[in-house]
Protein backbone atom coordinates (compact mmCIF):
# COMPACT_ATOMS: atom_id res chain seq x y z
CA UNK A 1 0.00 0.00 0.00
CA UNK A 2 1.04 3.38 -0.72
CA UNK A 3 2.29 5.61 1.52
CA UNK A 4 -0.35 7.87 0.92
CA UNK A 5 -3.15 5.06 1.05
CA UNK A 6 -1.75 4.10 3.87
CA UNK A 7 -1.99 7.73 5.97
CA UNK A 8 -5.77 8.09 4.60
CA UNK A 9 -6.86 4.52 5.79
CA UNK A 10 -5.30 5.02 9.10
CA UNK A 11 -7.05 9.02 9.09
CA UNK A 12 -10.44 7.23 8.22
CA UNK A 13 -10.30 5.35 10.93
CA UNK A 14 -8.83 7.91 13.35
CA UNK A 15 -11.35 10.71 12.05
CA UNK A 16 -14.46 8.88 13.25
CA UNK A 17 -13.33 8.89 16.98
CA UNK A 18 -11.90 12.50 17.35
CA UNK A 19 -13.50 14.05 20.14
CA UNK A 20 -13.80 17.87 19.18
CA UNK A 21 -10.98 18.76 21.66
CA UNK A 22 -8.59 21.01 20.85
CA UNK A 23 -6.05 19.17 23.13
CA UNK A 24 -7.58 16.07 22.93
CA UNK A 25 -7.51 16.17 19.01
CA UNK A 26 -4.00 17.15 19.40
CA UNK A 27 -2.81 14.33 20.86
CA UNK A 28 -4.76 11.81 18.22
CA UNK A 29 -3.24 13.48 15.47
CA UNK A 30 0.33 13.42 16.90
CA UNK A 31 -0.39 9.32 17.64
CA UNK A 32 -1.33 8.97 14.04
CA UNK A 33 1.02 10.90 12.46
CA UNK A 34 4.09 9.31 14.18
CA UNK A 35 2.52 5.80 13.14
CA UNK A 36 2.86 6.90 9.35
CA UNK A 37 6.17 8.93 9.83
CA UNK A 38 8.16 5.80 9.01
CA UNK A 39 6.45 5.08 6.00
CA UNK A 40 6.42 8.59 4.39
CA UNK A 41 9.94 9.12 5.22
CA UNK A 42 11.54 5.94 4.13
CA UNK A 43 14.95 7.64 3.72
CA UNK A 44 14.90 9.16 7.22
CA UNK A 45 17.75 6.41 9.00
CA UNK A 46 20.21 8.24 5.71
CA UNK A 47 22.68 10.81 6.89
CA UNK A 48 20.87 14.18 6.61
CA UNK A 49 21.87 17.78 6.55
CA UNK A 50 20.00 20.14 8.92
CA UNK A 51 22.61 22.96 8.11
CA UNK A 52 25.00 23.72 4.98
CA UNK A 53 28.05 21.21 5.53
CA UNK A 54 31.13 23.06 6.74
CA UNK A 55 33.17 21.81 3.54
CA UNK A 56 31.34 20.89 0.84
CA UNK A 57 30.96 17.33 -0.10
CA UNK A 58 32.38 16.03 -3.42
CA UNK A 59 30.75 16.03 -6.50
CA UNK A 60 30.87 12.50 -6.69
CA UNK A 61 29.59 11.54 -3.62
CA UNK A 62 26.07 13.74 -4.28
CA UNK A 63 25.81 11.77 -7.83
CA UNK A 64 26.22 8.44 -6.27
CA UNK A 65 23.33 9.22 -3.33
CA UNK A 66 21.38 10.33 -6.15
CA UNK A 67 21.74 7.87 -8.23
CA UNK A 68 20.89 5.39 -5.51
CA UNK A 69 17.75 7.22 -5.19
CA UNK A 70 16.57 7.43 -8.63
CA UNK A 71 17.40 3.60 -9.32
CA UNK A 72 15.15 2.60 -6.11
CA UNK A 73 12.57 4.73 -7.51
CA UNK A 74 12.50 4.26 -11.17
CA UNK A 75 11.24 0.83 -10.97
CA UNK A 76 8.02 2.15 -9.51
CA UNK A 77 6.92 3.47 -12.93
CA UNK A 78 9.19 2.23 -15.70
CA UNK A 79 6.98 -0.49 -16.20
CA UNK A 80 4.03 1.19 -16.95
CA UNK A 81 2.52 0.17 -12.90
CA UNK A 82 1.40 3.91 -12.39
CA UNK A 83 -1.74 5.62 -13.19
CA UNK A 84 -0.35 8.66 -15.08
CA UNK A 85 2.41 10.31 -13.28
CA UNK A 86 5.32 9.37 -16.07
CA UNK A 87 3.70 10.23 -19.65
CA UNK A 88 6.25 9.19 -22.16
CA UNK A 89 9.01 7.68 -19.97
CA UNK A 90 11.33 6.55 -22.83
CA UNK A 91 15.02 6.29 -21.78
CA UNK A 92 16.33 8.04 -25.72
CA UNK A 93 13.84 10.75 -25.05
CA UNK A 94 14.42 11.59 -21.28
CA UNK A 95 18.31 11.61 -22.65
CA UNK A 96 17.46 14.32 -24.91
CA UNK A 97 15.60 16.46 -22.60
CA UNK A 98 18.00 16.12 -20.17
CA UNK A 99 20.54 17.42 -23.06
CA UNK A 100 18.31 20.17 -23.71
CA UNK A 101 18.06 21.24 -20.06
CA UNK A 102 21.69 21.01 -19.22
CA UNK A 103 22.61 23.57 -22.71
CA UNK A 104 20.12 25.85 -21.06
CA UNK A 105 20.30 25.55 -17.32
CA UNK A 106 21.61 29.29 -16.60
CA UNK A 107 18.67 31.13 -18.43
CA UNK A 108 15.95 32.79 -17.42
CA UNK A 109 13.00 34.69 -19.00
CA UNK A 110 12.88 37.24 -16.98
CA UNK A 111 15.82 38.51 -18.51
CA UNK A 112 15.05 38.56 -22.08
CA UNK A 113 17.48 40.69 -23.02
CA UNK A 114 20.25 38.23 -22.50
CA UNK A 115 18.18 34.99 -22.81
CA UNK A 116 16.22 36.31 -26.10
CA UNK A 117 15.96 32.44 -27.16
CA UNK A 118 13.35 31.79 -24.39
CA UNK A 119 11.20 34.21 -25.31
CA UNK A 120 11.39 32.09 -29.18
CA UNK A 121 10.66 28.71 -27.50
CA UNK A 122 7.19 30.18 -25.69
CA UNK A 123 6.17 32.14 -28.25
CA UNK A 124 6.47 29.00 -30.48
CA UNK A 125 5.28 26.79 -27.52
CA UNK A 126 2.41 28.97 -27.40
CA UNK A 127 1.46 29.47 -31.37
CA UNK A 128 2.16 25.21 -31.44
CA UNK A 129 -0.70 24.78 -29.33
CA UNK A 130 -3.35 27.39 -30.16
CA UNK A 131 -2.99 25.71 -33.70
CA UNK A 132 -3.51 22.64 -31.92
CA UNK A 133 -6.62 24.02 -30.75
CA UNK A 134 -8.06 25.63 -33.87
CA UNK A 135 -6.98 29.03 -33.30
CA UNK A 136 -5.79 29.80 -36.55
CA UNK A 137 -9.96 29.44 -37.49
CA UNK A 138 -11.41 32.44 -34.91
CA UNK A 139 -13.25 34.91 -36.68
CA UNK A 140 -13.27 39.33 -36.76
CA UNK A 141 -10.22 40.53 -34.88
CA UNK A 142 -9.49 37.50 -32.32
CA UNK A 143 -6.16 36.46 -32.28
CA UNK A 144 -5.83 33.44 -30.01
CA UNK A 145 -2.25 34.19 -27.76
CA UNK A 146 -1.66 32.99 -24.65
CA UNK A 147 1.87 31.92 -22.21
CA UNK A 148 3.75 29.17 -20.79
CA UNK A 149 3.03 28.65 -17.47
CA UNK A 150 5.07 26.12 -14.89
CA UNK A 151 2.04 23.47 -14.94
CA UNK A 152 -1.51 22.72 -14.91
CA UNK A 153 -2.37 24.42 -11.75
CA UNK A 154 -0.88 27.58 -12.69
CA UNK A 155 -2.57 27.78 -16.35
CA UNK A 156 -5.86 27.39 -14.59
CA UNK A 157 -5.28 29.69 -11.84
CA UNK A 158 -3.89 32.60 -14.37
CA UNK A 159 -7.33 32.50 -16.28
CA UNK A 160 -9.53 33.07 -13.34
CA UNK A 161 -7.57 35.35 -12.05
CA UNK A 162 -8.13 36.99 -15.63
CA UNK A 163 -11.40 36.64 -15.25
CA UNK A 164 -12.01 38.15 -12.70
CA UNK A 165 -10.27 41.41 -13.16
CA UNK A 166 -11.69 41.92 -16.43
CA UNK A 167 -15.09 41.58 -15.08
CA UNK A 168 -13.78 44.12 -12.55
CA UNK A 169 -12.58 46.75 -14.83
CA UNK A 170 -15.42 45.90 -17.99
CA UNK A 171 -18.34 45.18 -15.60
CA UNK A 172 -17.76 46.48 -12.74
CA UNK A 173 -17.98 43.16 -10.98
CA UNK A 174 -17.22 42.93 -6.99
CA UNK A 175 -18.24 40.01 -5.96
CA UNK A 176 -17.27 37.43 -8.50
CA UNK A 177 -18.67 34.25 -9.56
CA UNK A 178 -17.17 31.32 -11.14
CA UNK A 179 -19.87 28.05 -12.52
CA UNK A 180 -17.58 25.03 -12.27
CA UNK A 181 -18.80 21.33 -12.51
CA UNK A 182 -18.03 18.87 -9.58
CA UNK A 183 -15.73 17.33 -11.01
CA UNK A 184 -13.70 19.74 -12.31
CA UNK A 185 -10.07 19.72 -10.83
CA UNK A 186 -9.69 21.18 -7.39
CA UNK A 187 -7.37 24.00 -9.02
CA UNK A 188 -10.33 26.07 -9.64
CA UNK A 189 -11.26 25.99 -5.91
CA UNK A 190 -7.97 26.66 -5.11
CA UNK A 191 -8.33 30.05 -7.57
CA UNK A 192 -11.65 30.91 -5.62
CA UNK A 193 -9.85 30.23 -2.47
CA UNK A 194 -7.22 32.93 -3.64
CA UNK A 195 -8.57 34.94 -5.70
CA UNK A 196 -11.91 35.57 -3.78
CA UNK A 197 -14.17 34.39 -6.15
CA UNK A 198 -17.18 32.91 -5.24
CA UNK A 199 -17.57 28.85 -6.33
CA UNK A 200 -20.64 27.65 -7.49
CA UNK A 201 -20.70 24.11 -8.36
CA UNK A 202 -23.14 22.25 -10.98
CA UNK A 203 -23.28 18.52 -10.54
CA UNK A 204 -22.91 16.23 -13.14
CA UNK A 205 -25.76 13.34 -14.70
CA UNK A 206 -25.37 9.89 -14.79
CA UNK A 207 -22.71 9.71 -17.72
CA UNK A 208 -20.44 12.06 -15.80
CA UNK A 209 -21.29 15.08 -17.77
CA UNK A 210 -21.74 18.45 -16.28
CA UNK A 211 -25.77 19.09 -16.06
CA UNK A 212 -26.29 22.18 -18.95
CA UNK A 213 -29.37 23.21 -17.14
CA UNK A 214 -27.75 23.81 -13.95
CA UNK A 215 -25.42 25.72 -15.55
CA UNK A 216 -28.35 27.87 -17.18
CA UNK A 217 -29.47 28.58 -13.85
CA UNK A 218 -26.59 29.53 -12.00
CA UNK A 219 -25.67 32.29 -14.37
CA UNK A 220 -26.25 35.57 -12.66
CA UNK A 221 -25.27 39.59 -12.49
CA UNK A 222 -22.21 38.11 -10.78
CA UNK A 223 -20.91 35.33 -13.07
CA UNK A 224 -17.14 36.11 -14.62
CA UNK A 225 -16.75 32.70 -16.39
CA UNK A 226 -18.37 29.07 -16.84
CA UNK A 227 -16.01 26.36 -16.84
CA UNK A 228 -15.72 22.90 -18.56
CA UNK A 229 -13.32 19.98 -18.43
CA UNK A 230 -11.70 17.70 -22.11
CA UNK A 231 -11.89 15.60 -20.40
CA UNK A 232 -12.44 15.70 -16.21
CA UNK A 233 -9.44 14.11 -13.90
CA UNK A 234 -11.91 11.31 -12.01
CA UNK A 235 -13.65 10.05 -14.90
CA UNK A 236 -11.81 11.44 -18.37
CA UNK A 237 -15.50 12.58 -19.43
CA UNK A 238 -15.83 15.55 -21.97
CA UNK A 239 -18.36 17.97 -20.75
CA UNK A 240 -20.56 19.12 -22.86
CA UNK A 241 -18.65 22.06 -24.24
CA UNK A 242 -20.58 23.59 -26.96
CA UNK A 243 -23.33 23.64 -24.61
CA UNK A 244 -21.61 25.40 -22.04
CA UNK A 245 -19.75 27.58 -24.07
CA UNK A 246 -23.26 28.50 -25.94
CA UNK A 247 -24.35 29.83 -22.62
CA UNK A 248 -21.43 31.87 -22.04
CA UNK A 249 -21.30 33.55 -25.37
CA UNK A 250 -25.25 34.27 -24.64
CA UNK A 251 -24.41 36.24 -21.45
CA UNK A 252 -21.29 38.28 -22.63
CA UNK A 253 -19.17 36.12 -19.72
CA UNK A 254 -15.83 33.96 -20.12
CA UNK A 255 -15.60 30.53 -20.85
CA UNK A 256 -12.43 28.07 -19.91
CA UNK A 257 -12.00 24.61 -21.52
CA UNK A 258 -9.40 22.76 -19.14
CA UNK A 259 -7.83 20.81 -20.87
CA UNK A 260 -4.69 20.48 -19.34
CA UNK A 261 -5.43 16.40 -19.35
CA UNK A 262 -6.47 15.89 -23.12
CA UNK A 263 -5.00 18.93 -24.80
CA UNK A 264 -2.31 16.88 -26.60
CA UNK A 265 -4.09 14.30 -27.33
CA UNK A 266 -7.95 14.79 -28.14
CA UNK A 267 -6.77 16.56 -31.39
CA UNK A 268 -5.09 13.15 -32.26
CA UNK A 269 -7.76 11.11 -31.38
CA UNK A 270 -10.04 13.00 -33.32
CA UNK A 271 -8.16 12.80 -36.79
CA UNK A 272 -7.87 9.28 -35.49
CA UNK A 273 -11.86 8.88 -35.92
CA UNK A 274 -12.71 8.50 -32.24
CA UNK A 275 -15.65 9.81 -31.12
CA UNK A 276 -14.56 13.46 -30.05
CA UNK A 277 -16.79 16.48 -29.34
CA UNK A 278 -15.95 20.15 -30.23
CA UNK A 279 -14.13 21.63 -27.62
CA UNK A 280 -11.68 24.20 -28.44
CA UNK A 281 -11.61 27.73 -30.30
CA UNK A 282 -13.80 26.35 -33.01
CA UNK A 283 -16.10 27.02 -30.57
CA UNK A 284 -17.19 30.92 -30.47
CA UNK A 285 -17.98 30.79 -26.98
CA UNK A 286 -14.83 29.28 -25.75
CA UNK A 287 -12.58 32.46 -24.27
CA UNK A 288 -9.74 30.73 -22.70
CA UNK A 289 -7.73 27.28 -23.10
CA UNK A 290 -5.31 25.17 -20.66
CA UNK A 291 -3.18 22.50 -21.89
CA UNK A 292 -0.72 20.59 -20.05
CA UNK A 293 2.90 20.33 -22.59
CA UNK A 294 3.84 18.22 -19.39
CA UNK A 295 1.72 15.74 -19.35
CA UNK A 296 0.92 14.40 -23.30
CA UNK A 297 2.90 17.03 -24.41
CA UNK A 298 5.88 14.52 -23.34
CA UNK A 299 7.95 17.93 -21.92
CA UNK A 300 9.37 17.71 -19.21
CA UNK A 301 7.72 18.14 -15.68
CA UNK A 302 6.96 22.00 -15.12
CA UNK A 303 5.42 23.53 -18.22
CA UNK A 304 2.17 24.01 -19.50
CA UNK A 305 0.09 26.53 -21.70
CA UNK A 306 -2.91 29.09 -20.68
CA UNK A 307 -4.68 30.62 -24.09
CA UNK A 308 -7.04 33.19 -24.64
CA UNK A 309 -9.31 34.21 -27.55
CA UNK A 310 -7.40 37.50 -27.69
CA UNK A 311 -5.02 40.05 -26.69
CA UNK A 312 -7.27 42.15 -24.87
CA UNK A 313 -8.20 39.36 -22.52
CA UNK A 314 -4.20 38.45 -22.18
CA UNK A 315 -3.53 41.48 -20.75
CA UNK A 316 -5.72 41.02 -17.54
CA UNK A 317 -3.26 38.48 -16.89
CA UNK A 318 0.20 40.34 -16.86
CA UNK A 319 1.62 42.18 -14.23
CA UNK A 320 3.52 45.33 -14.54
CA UNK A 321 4.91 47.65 -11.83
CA UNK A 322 5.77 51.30 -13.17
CA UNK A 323 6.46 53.27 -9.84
CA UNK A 324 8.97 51.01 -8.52
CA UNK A 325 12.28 52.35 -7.30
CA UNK A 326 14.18 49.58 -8.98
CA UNK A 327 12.89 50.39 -12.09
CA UNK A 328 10.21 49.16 -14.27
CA UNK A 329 9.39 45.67 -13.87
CA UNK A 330 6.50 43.31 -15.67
CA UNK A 331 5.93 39.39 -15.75
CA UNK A 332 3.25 37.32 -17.17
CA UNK A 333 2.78 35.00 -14.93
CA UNK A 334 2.71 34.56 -11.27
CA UNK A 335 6.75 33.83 -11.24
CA UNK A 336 9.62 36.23 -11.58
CA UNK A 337 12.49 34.13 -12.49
CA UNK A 338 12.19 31.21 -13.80
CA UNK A 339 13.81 28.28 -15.51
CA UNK A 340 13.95 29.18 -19.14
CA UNK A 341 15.63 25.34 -19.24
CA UNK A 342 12.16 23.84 -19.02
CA UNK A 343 10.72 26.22 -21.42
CA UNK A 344 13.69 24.78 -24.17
CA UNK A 345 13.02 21.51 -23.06
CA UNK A 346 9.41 21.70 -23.95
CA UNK A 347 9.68 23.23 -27.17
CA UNK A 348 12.89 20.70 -28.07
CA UNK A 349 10.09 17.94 -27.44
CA UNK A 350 7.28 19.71 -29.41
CA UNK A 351 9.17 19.65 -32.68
CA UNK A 352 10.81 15.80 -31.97
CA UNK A 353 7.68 14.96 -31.28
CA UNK A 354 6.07 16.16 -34.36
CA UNK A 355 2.29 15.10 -35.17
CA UNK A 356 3.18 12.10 -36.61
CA UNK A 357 4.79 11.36 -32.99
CA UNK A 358 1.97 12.22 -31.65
CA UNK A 359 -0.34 11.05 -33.77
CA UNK A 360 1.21 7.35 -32.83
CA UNK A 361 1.49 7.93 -29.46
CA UNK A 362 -2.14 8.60 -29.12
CA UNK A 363 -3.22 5.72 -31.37
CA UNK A 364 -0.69 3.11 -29.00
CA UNK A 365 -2.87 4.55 -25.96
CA UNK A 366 -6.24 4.78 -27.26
CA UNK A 367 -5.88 1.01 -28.38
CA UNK A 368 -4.53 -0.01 -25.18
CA UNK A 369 -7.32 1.68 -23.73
CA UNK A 370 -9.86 -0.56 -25.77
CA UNK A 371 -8.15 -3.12 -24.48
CA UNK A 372 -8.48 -2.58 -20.57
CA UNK A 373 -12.21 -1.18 -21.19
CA UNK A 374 -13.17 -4.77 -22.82
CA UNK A 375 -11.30 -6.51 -20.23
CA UNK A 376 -13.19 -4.55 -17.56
CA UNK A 377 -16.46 -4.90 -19.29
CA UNK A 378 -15.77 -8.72 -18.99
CA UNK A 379 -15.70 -8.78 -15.09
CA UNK A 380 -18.91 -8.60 -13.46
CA UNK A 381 -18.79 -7.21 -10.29
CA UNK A 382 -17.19 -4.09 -12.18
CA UNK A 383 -18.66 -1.12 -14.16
CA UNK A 384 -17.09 1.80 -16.07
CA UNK A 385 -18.24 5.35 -15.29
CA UNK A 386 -19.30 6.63 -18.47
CA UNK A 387 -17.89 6.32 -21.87
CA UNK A 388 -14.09 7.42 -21.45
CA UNK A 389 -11.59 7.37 -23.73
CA UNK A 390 -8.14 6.61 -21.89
CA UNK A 391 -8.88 7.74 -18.17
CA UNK A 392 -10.83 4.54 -17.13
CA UNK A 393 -12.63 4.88 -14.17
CA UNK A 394 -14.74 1.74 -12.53
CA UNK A 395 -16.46 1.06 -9.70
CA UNK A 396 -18.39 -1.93 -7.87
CA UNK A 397 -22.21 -2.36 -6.64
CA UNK A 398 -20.69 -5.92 -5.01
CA UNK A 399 -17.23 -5.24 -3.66
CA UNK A 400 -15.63 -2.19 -1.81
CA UNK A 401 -13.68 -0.98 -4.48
CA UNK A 402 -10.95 0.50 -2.33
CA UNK A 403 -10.17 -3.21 -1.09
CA UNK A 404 -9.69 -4.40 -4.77
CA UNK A 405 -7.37 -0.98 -5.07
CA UNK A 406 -5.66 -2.12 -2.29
CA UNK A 407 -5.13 -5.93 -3.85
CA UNK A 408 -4.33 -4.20 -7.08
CA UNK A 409 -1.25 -2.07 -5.13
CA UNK A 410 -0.30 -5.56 -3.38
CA UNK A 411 0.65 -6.64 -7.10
CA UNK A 412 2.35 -3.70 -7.58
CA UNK A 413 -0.27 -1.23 -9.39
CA UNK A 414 -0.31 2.48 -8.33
CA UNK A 415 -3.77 3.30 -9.47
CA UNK A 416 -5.82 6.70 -8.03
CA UNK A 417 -8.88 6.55 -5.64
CA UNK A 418 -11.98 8.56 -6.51
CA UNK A 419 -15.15 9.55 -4.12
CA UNK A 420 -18.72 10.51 -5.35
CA UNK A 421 -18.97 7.65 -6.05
CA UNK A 422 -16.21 5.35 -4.12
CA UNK A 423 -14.10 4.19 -7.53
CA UNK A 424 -10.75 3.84 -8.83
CA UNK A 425 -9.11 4.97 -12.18
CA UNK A 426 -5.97 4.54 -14.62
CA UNK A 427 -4.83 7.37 -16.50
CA UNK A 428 -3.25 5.29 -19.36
CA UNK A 429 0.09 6.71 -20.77
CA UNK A 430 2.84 5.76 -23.20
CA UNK A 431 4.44 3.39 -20.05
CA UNK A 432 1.09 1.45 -20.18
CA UNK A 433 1.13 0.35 -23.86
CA UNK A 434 4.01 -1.54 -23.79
CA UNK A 435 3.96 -5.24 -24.90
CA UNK A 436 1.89 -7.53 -22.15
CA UNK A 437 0.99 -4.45 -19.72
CA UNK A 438 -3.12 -3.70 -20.46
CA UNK A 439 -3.15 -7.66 -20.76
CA UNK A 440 -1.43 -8.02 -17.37
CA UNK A 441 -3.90 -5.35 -15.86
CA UNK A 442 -6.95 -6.96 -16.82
CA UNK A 443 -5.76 -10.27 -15.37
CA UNK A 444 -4.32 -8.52 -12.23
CA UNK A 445 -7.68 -7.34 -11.58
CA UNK A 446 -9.86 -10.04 -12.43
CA UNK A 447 -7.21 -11.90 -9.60
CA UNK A 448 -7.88 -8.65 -7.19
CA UNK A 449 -11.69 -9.16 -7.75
CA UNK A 450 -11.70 -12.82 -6.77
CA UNK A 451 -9.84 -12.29 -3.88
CA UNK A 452 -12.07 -9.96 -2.08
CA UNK A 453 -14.81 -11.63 -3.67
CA UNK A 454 -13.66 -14.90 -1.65
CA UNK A 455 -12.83 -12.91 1.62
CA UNK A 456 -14.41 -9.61 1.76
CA UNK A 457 -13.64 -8.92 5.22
CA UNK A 458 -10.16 -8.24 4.34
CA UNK A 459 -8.15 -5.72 5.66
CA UNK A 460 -7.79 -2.62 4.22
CA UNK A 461 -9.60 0.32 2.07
CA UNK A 462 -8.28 3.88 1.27
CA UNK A 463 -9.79 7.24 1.22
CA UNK A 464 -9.21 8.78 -2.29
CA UNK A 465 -6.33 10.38 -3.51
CA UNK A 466 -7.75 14.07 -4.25
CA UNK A 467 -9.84 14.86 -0.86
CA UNK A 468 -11.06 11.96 1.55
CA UNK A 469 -14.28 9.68 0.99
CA UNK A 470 -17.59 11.77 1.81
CA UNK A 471 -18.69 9.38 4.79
CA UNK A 472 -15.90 11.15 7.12
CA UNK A 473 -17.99 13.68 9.04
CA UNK A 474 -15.93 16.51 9.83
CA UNK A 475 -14.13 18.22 7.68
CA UNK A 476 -12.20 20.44 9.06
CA UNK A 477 -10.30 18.31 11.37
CA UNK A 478 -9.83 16.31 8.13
CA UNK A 479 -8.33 19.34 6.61
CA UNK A 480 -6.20 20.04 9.36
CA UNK A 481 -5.03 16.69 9.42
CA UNK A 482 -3.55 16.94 5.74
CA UNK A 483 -1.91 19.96 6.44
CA UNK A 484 -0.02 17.99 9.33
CA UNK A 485 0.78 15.35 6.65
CA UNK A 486 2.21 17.58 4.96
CA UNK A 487 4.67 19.07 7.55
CA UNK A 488 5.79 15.32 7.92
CA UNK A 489 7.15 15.60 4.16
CA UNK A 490 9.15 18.46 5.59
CA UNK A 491 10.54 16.87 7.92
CA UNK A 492 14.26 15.98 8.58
């Protein structure tokens, strides 16, 4: 069991006997959270280094510690084990990344004056993509732009943070409102959270699509932007974007597709023939893109791309100071410095890639995908969540599905747990269509099915991976308790 699984089993089962004690509570966490400590830390008995060492240890002894560490934890995902995570993974094009990187380590965009070939890879980075998307085909005076940001995360939170001050300055918006679907990824709370914009989540029918009429009647005086996932994180459903977007363009407010998950590769699996709805700039109502170059994209691990219909709109998203003593100073995205090395990296994989790259890629995954959905559809205590593409979700009306996640990790599978409703999913990547792995899943599972299926008593169950299952009553000691989890990872 994972390390993580492990923490929210053990906080389940903690959570239900808390007595709402400050002290008392205090003293339950500290129990559970030394239990896990070993487990989350499993390089704590190493030598450590509180403070900078006196002398400075060799070069070679750093490389060899390192080394150690990424050879024990490579074999958790080479094999194509993980749900996601690793997207491409190939040893030849990690080499040439890492290549790329290492030319460019020293730059940094916020210089642009010495470091003008950054500012080439995102502009390119950024034009790649919004032709990716269709924006080449917008109509009047549109001119779909947009930046590299340093992930998924950060595209989405730099469009509602757009949003909202445009509604500001055009509308004269104060209290913001932003229409999101339940299952849309928790980085759009986190912009409410920040940006003090006011959620207001739609739920979703029973195909795992966002409900259209709820979004028709949550639209109000105070609604900046409607947002829709290509396809959602728990269940890799496309929400009804046209729709949506329809809506939007009706009531003069913003639209954002998120597709930081499928961006690089629904417009494969379309020319492909599969079964994809419109969801990009095609779309008139669609103001605002994310894609993820990190994830499909096969770029290295910190890059992604925010786009918006136009320049106008771009501009609520840069910062500029003009009164400041040390001169003027202007970024466009939440980061000052950063590492222009990713930025080269990403657009170094863009143009190996190529579409025929991707185009191959996408076809590898999509079949594997068929695969694992037949397979599944072949079990009977199991059941897909909608009609996904390549981000399978299943659950069971038989068998707790966290204790057949937990037999699944006992053979070595990393998969991620969902809630509303309990289920589990695999994100399928370029590691999972190597020879023998979907037919290896689909056995592994039918094996993790009979198992609890003979003893369903068995110890175990997890609490999902993105926020704990609903049947844990309070949640604010739940929340406190992950932020303590997360002071153990900072631990020495």
């Amino acid at each position: 069991m994972s390390v993580k699984n492990k923490f929210f089993g053990v906080l389940e089962k903690t959570a239900k006997k808390i007595p709402m004690v400050s002290h008392k509570m205090d003293k339950e966490y500290d129990k559970m959270l030394g239990e896990i400590e070993k487990s989350a830390k499993p390089y704590k008995n190493m030598e450590s280094y509180p403070s900078i060492p006196e002398t400075g240890i060799s070069h070679e002894d750093i490389l060899s510690v390192m080394t150690d560490f990424q050879q024990k934890e490579e074999g958790k995902w080479k094999d194509g084990f993980v749900s996601g995570a690793v997207y491409n993974g190939d040893q030849k094009h990690i080499d040439f990344l890492n290549k790329v990187y290492a030319l460019n380590s020293q730059s940094n965009p916020l210089h642009s004056d010495i470091w003008p070939s950054i500012s080439k890879y995102e502009a390119e980075i950024v034009s790649m993509t919004a032709n990716m998307m269709h924006g080449k085909e917008v109509s009047g005076t549109d001119e779909v732009c947009g930046v590299v940001s340093s992930g998924g995360t950060e595209s989405i939170m730099l469009a509602m943070k757009t949003y909202r001050d445009w509604a500001r300055k055009k509308k004269g918006i104060k209290k913001p409102e932003m229409i999101v679907p339940v299952t849309a990824h928790a980085a759009f709370d986190k912009a409410s959270q920040y940006f003090g914009i006011k959620m207001v989540h739609v739920d979703v029918d029973s195909e795992y699509k966002a409900k259209v009429d709820e979004v028709k009647k949550a639209v109000n005086k105070n609604t900046i932007v409607i947002v829709g996932s290509a396809p959602t994180f728990p269940h890799g459903i496309i929400d009804p974007i046209q729709e949506m977007s329809e809506i939007a363009l009706k009531n003069e407010i913003g639209f954002h597709t998120d597709a930081c998950l499928g961006g690089f590769v629904l417009p494969w699996a379309e020319k492909l023939a599969y079964n994809v709805p419109l969801f990009d700039f095609r779309l008139p109502g669609v103001t605002s893109m994310s894609a993820d170059t990190h994830k499909y994209g096969y770029a290295a691990k910190g890059t992604s791309v925010v786009l918006y219909r136009n320049l106008e709109l771009r501009h609520y998203q840069f910062y500029t100071a003009t009164d400041w003593p040390g001169g003027l100073y202007f970024s466009p995205t939440f980061a000052g410095s950063r590492p222009g090395s990713l930025s080269a990296s990403c657009w170094a994989s863009l143009l190996s890639v190529g579409e025929k790259g991707y185009m191959d890629s996408t076809k590898k995954i999509l079949q594997a995908a068929d695969k694992i959905k037949k397979g599944i559809g072949e079990i009977p205590e199991l059941n897909i969540l909608g009609n996904p593409l390549w981000v399978i979700s299943f659950a069971s009306k038989e068998l707790d599905i966290y204790q057949i996640m937990d037999a699944m990790t006992r053979k070595q599978w990393s998969l991620n747990g969902l809630h509303k409703p309990s289920a589990i999913h695999i994100a399928l990547t370029l590691r999972h269509t190597q020879e023998g792995v979907a037919e290896r899943f689909i056995e592994d599972l039918k094996q993790s099915v009979a198992e609890i299926k003979a003893n369903p008593k068995t110890e175990g169950g997890m609490a999902p991976i993105y926020g704990l299952a609903a049947k844990i009553p309070f949640r604010g000691a739940i929340s406190d308790l992950l932020k303590r989890y997360l002071d153990i990872l900072y631990k020495i």
